[in-house]
Protein backbone atom coordinates (compact mmCIF):
# COMPACT_ATOMS: atom_id res chain seq x y z
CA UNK A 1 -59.27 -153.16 -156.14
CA UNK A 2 -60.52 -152.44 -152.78
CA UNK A 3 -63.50 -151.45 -151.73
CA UNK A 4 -62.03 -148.35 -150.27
CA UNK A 5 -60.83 -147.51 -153.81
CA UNK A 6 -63.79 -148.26 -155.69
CA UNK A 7 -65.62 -145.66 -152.88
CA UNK A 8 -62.90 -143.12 -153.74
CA UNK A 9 -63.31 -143.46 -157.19
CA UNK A 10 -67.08 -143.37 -157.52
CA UNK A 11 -67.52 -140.24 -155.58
CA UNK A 12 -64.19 -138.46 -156.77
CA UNK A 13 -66.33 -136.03 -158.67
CA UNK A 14 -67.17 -134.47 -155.55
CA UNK A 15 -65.45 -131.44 -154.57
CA UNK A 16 -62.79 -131.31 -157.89
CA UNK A 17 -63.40 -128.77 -160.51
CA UNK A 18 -62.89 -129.59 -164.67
CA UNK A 19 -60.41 -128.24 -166.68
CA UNK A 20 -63.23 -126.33 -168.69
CA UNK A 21 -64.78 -124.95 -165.44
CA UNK A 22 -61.17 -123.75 -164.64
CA UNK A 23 -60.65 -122.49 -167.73
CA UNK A 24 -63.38 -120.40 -168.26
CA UNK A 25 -63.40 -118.60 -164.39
CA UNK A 26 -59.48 -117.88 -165.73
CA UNK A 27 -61.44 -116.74 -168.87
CA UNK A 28 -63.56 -114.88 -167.33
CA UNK A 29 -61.31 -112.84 -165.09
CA UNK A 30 -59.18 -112.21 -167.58
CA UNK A 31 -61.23 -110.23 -169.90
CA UNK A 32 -62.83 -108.38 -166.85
CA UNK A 33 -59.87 -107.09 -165.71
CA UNK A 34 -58.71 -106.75 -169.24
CA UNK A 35 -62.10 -103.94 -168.88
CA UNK A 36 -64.58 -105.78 -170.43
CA UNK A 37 -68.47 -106.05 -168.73
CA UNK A 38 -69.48 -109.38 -167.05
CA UNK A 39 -72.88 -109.35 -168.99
CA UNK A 40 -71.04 -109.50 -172.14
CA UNK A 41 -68.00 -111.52 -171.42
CA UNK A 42 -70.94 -114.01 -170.05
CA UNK A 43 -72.24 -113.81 -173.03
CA UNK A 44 -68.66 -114.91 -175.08
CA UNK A 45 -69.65 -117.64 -177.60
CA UNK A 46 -66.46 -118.97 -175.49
CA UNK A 47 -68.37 -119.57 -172.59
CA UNK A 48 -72.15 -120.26 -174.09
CA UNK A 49 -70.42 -122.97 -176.33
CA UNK A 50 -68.91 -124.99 -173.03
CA UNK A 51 -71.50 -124.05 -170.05
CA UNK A 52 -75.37 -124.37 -169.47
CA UNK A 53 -76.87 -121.68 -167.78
CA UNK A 54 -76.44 -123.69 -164.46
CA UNK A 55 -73.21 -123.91 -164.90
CA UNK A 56 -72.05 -120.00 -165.33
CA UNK A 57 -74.33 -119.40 -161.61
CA UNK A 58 -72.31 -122.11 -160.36
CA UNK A 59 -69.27 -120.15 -161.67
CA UNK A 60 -70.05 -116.95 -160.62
CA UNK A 61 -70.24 -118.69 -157.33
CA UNK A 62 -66.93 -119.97 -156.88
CA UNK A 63 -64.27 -118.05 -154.55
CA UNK A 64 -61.77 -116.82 -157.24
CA UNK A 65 -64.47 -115.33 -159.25
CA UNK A 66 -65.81 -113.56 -156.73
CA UNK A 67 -62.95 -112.30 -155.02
CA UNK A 68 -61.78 -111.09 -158.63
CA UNK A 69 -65.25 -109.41 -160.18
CA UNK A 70 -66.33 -108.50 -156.74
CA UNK A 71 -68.93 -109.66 -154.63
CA UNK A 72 -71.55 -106.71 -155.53
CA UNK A 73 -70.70 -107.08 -158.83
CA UNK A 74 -71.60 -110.66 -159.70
CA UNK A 75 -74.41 -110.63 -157.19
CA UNK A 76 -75.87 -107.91 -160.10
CA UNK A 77 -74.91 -110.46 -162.75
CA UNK A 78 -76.98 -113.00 -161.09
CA UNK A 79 -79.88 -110.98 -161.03
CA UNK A 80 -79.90 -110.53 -164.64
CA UNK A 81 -79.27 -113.79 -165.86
């Protein structure tokens, strides 16, 4: 292995999202536009069983979300969590 490789690998955390962060923005959308309140599909034992606090304001923060709920929308949602 190269030490070019070994670089890539160490730091190829950076930038990529997990499967369970993908999975619950999809989640999330979902059931919003299925009608459901952010608040309470926040509060989903779906998403408080796979993602810390930290981790649902990171979520709210990411493009898709946002451009889904709407920008005034989860900027409210922030406030309250």
């Amino acid at each position: 292995m190269s030490l070019r490789d070994a670089i890539k690998g160490a730091f190829s955390f950076l930038g990529s999202r997990s499967q369970t962060e993908e999975r619950i923005a999809q989640y999330v959308i979902r059931e919003h536009q299925r009608g459901r309140p952010v608040q309470e599909i926040l509060e989903d034992h779906y998403v408080t069983n796979r993602c810390t606090p930290e981790q649902v304001k990171r979520l709210l923060d990411r493009p898709d979300v946002l451009h889904a709920l709407g920008e005034n929308l989860v900027n409210d949602t922030k406030t309250q969590l």
